[in-house]
Protein backbone atom coordinates (compact mmCIF):
# COMPACT_ATOMS: atom_id res chain seq x y z
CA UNK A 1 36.25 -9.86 -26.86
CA UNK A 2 33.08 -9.54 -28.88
CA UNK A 3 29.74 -10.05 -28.41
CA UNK A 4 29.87 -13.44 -30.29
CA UNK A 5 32.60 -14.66 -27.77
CA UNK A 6 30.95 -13.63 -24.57
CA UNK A 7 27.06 -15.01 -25.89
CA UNK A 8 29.22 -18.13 -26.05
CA UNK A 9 31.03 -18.23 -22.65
CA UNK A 10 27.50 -17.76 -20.95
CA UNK A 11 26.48 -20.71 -23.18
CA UNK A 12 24.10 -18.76 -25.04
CA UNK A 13 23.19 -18.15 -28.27
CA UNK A 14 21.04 -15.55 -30.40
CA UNK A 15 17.64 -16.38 -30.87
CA UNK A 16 15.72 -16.09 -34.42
CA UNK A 17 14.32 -12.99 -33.82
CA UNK A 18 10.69 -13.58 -32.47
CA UNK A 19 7.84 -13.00 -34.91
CA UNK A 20 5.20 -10.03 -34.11
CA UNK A 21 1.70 -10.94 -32.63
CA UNK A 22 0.08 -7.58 -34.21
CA UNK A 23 0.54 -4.66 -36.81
CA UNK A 24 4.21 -3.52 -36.19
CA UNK A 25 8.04 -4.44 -36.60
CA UNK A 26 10.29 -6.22 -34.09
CA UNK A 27 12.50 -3.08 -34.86
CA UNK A 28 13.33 -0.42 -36.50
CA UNK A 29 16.14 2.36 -36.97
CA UNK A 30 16.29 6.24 -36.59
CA UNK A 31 19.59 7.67 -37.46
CA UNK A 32 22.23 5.83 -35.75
CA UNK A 33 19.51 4.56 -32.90
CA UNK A 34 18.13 0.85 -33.40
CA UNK A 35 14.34 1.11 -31.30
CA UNK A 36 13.03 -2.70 -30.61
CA UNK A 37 9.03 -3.32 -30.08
CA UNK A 38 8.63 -5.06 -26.46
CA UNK A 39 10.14 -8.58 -26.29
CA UNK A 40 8.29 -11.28 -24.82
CA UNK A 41 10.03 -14.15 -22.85
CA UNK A 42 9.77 -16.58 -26.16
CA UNK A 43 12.33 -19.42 -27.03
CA UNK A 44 11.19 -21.44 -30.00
CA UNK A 45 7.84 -19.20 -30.67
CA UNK A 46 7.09 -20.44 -27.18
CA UNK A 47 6.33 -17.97 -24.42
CA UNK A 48 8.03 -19.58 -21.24
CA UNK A 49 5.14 -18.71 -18.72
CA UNK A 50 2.40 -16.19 -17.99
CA UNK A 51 0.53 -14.71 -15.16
CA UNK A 52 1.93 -12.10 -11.91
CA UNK A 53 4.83 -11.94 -10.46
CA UNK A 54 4.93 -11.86 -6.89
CA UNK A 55 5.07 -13.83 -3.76
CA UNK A 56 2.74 -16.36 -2.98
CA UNK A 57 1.05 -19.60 -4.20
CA UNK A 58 0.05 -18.99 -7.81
CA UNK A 59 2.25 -16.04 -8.55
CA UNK A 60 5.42 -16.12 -10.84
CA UNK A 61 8.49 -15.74 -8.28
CA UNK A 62 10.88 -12.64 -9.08
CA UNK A 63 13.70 -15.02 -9.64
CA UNK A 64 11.96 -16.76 -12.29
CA UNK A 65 11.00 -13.62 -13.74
CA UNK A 66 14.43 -11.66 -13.91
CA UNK A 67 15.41 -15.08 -15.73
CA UNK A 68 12.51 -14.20 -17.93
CA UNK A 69 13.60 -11.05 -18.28
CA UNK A 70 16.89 -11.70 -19.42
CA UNK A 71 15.70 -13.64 -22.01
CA UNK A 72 13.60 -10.69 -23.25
CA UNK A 73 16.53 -8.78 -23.59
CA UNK A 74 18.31 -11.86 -25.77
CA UNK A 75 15.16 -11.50 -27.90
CA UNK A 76 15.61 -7.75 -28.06
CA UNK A 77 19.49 -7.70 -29.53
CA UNK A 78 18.32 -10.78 -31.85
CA UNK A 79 16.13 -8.19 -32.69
CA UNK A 80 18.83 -5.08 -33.71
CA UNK A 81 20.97 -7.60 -35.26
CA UNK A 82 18.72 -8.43 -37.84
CA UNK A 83 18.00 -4.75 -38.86
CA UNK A 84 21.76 -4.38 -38.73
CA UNK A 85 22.37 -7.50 -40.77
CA UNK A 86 19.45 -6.07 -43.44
CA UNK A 87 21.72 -3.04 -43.52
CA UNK A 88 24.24 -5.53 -45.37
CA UNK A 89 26.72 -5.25 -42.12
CA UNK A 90 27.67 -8.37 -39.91
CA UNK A 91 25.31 -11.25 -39.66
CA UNK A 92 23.81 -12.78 -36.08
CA UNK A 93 25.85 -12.09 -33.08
CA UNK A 94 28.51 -10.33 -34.69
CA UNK A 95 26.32 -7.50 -35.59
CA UNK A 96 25.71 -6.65 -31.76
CA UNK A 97 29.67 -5.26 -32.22
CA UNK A 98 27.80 -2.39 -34.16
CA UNK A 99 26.26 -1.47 -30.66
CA UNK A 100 28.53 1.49 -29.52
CA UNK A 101 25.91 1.73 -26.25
CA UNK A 102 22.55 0.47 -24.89
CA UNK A 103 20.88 4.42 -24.10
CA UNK A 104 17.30 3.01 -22.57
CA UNK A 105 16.05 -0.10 -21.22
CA UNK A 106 12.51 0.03 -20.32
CA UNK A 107 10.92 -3.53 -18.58
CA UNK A 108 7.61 -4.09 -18.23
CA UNK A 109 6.39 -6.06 -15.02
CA UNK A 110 2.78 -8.15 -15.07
CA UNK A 111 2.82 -7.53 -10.94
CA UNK A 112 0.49 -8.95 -8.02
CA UNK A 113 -0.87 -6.04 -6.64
CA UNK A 114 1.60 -6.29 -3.47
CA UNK A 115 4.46 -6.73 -5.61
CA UNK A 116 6.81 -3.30 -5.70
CA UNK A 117 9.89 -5.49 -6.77
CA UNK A 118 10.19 -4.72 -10.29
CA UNK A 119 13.33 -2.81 -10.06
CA UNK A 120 15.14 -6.38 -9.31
CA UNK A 121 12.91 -7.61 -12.39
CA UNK A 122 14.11 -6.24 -14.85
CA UNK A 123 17.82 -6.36 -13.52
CA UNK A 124 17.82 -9.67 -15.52
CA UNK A 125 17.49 -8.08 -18.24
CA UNK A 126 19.87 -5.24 -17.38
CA UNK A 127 22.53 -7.86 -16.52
CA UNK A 128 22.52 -9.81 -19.98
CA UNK A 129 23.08 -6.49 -21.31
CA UNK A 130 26.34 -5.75 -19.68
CA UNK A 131 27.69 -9.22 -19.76
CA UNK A 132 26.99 -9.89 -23.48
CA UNK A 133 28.21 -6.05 -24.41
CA UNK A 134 30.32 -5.08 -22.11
CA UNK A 135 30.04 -0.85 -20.80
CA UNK A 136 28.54 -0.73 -24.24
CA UNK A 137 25.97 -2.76 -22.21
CA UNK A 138 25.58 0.11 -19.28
CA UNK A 139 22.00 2.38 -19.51
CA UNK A 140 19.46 4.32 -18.45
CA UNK A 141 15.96 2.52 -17.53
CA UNK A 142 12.59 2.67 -16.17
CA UNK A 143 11.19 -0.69 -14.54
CA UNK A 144 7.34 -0.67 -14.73
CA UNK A 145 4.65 -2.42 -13.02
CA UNK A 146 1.22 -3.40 -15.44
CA UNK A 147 -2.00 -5.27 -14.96
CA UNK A 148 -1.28 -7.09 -17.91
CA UNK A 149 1.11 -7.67 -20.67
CA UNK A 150 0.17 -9.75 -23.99
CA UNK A 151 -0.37 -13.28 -23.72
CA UNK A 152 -0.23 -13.07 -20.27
CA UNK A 153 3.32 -12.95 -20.10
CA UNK A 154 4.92 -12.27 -16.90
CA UNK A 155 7.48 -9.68 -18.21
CA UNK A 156 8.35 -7.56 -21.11
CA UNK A 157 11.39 -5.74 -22.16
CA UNK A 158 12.11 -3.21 -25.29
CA UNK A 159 15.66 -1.55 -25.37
CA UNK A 160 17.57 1.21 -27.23
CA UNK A 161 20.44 0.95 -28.58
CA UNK A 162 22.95 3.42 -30.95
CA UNK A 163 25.24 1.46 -33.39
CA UNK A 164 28.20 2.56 -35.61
């Protein structure tokens, strides 16, 4: 099964890949390795919620946030499709079949001071990854706690990827 067919049996679909706030690319290629900028948790140009994560009144719960993630990570492979589909190869989701494997995931965490969960964070993330692409999906990552990330967002996630 593709990664067309199993964006669809989630009941997802790939996003238009999200516009840059600064001086830079949403990605770019090396060789056979697809690099994407950090992803932000935006559907529509709209990010879905800022401040920490952490436990307690005011604070962005981990659950929400590993959802957040995971749509970071649906922003990211929006994000190598289109620089495969520039390439002239397959257009939207059927360009993610170009992935041959996902080599680094790194998520970025806006955490509370007390939070130390960002491990189970950026699993969202981590999980998209192997459900839309199968062991193609399966990586190496580093989960990262920050002060801040850019427009407050909660969560941020940039991936690697090789392609064929």
């Amino acid at each position: 099964m593709g990664a067309a067919a199993r964006l669809a049996e989630l009941g997802l679909e790939l996003p238009e890949v999200a516009l840059p706030l600064a001086a830079y690319v949403p990605a770019v290629r090396s060789g056979a390795y697809v690099y994407t900028s950090g992803q932000l948790p935006l559907v529509g140009g709209v990010l879905q919620a800022t401040g920490k994560v952490g436990v307690g009144d005011g604070l962005v719960t981990p659950d929400d946030a590993a959802g957040y993630a995971r749509t970071c990570a649906l922003n990211a492979l929006a994000a190598v499709a289109a620089v495969v589909a520039a390439e002239g190869g397959p257009q939207g989701a059927d360009a993610l079949d170009r992935i041959v494997h996902v080599t680094k995931v790194v998520g970025f965490v806006a955490s509370d001071p007390a939070f130390t969960g960002q491990p189970a964070v950026v699993n969202g993330a981590s999980l998209l990854l192997h459900a839309v692409l199968g062991d193609a999906g399966v990586h190496a990552r580093s989960a990262v706690g920050v002060a801040v990330l850019p427009m407050d967002a909660p969560v941020e996630v940039e991936i690697v990827v090789e392609t064929a």
